[in-house]
C-alpha atoms as a PDB file:
ATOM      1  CA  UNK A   1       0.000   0.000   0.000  1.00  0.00           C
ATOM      2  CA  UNK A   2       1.676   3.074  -1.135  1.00  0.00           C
ATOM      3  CA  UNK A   3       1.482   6.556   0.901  1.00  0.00           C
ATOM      4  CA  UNK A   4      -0.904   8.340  -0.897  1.00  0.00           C
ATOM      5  CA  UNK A   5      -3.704   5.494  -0.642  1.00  0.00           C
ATOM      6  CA  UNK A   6      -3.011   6.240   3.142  1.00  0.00           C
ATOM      7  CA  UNK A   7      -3.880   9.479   2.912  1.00  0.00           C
ATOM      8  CA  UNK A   8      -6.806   9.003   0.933  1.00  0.00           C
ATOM      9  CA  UNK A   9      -8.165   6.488   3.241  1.00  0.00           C
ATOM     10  CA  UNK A  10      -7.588   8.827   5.895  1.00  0.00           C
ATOM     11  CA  UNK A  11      -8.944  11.861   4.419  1.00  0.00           C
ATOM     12  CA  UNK A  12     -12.267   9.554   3.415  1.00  0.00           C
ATOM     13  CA  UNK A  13     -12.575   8.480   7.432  1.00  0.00           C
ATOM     14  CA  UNK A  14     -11.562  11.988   8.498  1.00  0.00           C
ATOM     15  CA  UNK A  15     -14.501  13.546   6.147  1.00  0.00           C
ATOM     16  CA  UNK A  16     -16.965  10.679   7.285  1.00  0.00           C
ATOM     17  CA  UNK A  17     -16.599  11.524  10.964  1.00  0.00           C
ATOM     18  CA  UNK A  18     -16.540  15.452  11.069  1.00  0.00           C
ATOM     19  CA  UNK A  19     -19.948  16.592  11.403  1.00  0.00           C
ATOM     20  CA  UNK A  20     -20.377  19.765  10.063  1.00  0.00           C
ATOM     21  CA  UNK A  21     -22.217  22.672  11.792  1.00  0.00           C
ATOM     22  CA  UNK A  22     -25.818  23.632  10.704  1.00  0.00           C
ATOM     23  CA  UNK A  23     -26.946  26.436   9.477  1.00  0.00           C
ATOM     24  CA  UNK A  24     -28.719  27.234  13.044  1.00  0.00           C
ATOM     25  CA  UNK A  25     -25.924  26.191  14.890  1.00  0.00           C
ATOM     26  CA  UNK A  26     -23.837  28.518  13.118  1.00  0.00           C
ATOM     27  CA  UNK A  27     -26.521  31.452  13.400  1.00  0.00           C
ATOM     28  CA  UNK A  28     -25.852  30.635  17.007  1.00  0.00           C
ATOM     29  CA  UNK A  29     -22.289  31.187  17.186  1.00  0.00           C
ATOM     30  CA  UNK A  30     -22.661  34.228  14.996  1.00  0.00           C
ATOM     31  CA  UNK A  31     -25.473  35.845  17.392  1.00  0.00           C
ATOM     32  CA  UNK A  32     -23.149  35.103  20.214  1.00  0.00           C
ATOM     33  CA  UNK A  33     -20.265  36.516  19.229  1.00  0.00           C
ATOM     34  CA  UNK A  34     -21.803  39.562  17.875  1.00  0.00           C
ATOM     35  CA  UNK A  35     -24.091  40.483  21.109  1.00  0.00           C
ATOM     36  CA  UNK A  36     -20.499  40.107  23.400  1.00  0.00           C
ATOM     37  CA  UNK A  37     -19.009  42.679  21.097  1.00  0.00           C
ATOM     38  CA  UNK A  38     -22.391  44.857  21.444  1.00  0.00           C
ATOM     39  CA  UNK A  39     -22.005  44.541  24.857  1.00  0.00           C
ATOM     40  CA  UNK A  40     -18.865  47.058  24.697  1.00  0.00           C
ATOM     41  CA  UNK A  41     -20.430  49.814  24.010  1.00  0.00           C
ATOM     42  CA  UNK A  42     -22.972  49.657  26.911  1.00  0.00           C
ATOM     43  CA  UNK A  43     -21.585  49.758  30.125  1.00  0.00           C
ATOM     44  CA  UNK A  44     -21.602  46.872  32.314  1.00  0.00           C
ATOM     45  CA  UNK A  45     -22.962  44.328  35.454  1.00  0.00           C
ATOM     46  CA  UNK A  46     -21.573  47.542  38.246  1.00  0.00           C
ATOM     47  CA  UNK A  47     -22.560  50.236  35.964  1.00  0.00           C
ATOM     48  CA  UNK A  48     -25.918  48.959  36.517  1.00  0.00           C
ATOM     49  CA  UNK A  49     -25.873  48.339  40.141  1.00  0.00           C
ATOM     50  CA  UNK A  50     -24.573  51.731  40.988  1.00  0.00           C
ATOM     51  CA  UNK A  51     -27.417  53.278  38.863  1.00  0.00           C
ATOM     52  CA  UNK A  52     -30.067  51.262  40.869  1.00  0.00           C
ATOM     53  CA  UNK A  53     -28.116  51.911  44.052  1.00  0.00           C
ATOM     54  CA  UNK A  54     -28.863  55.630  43.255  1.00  0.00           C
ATOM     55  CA  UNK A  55     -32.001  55.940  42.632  1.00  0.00           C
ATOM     56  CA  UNK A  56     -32.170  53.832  45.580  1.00  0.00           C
ATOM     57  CA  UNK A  57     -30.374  56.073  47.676  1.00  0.00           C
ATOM     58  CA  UNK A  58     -32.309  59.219  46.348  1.00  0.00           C
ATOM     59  CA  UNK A  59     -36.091  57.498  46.880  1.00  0.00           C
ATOM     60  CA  UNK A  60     -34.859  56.887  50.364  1.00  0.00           C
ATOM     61  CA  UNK A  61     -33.788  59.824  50.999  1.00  0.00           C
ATOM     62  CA  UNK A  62     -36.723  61.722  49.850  1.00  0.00           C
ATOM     63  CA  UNK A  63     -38.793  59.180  52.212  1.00  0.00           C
ATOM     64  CA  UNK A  64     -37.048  58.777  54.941  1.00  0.00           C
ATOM     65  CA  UNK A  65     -35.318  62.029  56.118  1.00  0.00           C
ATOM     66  CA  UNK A  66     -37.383  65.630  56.884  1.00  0.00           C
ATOM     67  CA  UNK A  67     -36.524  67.681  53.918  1.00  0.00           C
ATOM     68  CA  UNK A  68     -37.345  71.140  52.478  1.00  0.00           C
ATOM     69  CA  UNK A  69     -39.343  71.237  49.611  1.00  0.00           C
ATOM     70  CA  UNK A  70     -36.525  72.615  47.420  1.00  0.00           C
ATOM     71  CA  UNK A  71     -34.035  69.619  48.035  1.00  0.00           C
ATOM     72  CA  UNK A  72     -37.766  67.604  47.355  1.00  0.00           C
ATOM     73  CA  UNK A  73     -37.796  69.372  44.031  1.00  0.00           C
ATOM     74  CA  UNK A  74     -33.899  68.651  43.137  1.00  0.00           C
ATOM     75  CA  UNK A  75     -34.202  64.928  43.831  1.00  0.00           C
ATOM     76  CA  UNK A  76     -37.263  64.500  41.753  1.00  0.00           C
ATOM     77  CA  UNK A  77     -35.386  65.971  39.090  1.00  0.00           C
ATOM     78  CA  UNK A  78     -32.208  63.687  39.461  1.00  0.00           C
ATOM     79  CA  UNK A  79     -34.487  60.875  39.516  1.00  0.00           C
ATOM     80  CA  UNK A  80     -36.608  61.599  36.547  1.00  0.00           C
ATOM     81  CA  UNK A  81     -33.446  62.453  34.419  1.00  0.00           C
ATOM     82  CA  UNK A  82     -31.812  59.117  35.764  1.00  0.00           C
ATOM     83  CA  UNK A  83     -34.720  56.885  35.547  1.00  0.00           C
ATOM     84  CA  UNK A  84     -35.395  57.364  32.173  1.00  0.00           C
ATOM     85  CA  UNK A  85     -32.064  57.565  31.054  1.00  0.00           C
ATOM     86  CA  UNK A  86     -31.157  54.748  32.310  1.00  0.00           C
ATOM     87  CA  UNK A  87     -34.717  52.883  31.204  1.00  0.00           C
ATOM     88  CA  UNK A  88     -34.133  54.558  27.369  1.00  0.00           C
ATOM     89  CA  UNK A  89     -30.021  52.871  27.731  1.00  0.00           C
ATOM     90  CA  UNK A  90     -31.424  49.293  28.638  1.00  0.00           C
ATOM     91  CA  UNK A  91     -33.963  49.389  25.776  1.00  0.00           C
ATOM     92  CA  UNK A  92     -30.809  50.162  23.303  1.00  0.00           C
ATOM     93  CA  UNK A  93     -28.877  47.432  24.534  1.00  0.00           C
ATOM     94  CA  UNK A  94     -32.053  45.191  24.749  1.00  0.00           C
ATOM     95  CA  UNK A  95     -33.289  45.788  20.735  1.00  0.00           C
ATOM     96  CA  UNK A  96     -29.492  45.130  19.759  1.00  0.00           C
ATOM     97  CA  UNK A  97     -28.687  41.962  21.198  1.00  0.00           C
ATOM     98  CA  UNK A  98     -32.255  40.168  20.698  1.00  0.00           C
ATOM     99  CA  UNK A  99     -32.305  37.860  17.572  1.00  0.00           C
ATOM    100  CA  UNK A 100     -35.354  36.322  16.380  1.00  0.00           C
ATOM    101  CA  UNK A 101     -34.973  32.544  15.537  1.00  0.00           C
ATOM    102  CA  UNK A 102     -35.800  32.811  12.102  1.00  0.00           C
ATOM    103  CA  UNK A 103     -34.646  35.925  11.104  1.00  0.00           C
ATOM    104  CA  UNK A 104     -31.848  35.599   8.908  1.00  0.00           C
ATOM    105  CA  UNK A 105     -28.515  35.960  10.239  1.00  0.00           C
ATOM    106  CA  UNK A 106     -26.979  38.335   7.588  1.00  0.00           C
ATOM    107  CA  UNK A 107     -29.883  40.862   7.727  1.00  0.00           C
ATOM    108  CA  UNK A 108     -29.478  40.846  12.048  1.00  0.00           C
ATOM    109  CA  UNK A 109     -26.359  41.439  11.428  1.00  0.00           C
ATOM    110  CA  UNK A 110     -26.555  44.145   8.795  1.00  0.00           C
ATOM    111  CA  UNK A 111     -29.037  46.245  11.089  1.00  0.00           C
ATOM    112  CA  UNK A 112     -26.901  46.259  13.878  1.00  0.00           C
ATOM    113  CA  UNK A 113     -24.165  47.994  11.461  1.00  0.00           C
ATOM    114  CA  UNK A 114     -26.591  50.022  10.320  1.00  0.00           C
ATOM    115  CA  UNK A 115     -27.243  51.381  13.571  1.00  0.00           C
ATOM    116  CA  UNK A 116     -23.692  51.870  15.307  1.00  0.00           C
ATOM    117  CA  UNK A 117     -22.888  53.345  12.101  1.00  0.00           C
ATOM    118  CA  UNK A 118     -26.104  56.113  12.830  1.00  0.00           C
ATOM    119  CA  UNK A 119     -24.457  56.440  16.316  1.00  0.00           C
ATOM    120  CA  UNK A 120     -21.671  56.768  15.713  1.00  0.00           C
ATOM    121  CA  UNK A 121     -22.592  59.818  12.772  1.00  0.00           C
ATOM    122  CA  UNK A 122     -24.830  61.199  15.801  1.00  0.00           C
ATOM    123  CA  UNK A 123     -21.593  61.574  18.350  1.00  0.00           C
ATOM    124  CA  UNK A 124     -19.301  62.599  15.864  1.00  0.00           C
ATOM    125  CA  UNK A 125     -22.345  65.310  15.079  1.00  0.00           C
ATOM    126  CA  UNK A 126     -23.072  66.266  18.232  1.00  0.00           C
ATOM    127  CA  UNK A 127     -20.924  65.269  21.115  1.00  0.00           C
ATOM    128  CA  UNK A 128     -19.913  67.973  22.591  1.00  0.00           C
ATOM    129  CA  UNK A 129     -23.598  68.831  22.855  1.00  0.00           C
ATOM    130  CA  UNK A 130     -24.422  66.017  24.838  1.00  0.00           C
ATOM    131  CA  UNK A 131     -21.719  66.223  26.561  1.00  0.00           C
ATOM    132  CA  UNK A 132     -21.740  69.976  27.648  1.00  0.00           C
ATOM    133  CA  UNK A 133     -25.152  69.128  28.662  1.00  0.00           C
ATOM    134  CA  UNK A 134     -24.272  66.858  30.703  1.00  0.00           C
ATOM    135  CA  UNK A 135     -21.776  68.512  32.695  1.00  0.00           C
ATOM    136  CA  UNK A 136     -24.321  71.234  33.339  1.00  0.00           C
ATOM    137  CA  UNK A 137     -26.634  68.674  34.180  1.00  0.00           C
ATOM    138  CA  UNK A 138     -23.887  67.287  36.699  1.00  0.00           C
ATOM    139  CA  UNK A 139     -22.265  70.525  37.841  1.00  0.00           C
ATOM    140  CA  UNK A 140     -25.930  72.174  37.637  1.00  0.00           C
ATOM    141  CA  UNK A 141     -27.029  69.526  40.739  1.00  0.00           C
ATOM    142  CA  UNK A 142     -23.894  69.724  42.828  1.00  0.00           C
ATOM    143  CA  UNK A 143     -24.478  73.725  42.539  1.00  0.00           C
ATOM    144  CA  UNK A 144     -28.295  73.724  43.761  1.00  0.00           C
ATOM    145  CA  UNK A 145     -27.270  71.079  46.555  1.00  0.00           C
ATOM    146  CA  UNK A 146     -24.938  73.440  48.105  1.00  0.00           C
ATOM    147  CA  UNK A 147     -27.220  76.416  47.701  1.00  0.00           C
ATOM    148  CA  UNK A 148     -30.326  74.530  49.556  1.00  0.00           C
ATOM    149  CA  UNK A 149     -27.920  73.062  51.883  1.00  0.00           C
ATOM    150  CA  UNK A 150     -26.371  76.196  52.782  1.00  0.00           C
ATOM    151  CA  UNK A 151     -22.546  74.708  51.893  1.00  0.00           C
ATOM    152  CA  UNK A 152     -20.348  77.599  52.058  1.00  0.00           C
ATOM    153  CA  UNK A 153     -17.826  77.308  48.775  1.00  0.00           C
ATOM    154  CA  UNK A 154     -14.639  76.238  48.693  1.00  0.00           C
ATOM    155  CA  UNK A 155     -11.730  74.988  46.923  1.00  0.00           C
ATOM    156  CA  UNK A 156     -13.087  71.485  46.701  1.00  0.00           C
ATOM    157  CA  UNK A 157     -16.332  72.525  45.628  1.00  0.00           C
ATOM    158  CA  UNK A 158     -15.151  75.182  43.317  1.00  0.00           C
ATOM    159  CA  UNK A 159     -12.393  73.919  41.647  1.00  0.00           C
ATOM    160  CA  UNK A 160     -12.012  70.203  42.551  1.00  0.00           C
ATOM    161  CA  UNK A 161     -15.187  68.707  41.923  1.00  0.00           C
ATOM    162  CA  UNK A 162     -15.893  70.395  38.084  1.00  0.00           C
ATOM    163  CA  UNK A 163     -12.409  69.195  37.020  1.00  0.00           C
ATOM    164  CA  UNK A 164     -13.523  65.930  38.253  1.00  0.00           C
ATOM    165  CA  UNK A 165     -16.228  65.709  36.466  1.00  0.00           C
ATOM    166  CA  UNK A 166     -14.374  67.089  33.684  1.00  0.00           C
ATOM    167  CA  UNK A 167     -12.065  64.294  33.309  1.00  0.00           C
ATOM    168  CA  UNK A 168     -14.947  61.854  34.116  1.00  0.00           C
ATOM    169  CA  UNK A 169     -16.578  62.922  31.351  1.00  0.00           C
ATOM    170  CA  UNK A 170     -13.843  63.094  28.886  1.00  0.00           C
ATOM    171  CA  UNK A 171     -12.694  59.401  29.788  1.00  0.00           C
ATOM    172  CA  UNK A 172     -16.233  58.069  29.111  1.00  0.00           C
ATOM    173  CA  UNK A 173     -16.373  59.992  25.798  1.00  0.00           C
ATOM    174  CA  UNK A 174     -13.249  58.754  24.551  1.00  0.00           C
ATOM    175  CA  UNK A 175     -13.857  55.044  25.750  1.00  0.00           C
ATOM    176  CA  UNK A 176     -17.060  55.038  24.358  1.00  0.00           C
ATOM    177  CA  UNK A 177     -15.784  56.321  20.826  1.00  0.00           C
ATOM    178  CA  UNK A 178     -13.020  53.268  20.935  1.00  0.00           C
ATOM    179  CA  UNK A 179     -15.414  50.874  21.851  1.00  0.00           C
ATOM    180  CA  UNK A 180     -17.987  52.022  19.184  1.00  0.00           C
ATOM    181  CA  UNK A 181     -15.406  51.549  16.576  1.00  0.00           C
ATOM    182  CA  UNK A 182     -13.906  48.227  17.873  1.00  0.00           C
ATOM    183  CA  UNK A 183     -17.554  46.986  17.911  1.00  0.00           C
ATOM    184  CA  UNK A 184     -18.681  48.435  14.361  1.00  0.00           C
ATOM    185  CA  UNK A 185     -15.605  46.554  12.640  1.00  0.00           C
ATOM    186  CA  UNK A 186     -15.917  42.639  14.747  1.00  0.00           C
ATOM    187  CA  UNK A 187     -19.587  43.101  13.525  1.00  0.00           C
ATOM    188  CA  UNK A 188     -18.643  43.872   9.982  1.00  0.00           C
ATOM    189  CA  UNK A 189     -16.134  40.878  10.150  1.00  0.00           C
ATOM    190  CA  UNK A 190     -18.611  38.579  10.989  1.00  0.00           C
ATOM    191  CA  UNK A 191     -20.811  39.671   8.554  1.00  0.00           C
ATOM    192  CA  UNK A 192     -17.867  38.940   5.871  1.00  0.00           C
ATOM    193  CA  UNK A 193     -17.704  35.708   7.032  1.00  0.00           C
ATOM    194  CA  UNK A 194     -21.355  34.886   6.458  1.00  0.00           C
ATOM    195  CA  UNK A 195     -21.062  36.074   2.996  1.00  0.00           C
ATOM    196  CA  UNK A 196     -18.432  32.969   3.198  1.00  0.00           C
ATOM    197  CA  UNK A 197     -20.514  30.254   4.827  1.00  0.00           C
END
């Protein structure tokens, strides 16, 4: 028996035993590899928890201790503006990674791109909007706290804290850029390989 009717043999038995994935099982691995890259642009498990530990915080607060109606007024605020931001965030993150068994693969994937592509346009648009806003929204808070509370300023609240939130700011901007990218191109790999399956 020469070599090469070794090999053949062996390639014949090897090609008998594989089983190849199916078309579902492959939509599987797809999905799941695409919704673990989604997940880095939305932030994570703590994220989460120190949101609900917040609003927490801020509905016991308003319950539970004597206060003016001012500081009544300012909570209600913070909780509005972080209740529904935080309800409109898990939405997002809940319409991108759902899949519909069914759906094809290709055309889940090419929505996806669509949209980081439209949010990504949107930030590069207007970020420093939304972020300016949100500093004011921050700094405009901390500002009314002290003034109901009667906090005399100093350099920690003067200086200190708006720098903070500053750099805060500026970190989650650029993460959130990288990530956006770093997402938008896995997601367009995978869809290249589909267009090989």
């Amino acid at each position: 028996m020469e070599t090469n009717d070794i090999k053949n043999i062996w390639n014949e038995g090897a090609e008998k035993n594989i089983n190849p994935y199916s078309e579902e099982e492959l939509s599987k691995i797809i999905v799941k590899s695409a919704r673990k890259s989604i997940m880095a642009i939305y932030p994570g498990t703590i994220f989460r928890l120190v949101v609900i530990a917040i609003i927490v915080y801020i509905v016991a607060r308003m319950i539970l201790t004597n206060q003016n109606l001012e500081m009544k007024l300012l909570d209600t605020c913070a909780l509005i503006i972080l209740s529904i931001s935080y309800f409109i965030w898990e939405r997002s993150a809940y319409k991108m990674r759902k899949f519909t068994n069914g759906k094809p693969i290709k055309e889940w994937l090419e929505y996806r791109i669509k949209e980081l592509e439209k949010g990504i346009n949107f930030n590069t648009k207007y970020n420093w909007a939304i972020y300016g806003c949100s500093f004011l929204c921050a700094i405009g808070y901390y500002v009314f706290y002290q003034i109901i509370t009667n906090i005399k300023p100093n350099i920690l609240s003067v200086i200190v804290i708006p720098i903070g939130i500053i750099i805060y700011l500026l970190i989650v901007r650029y993460r959130l850029n990288q990530n956006y990218r770093k997402t938008l191109e896995e997601l367009k790999d995978l869809y290249k390989q589909c267009d090989c399956l």
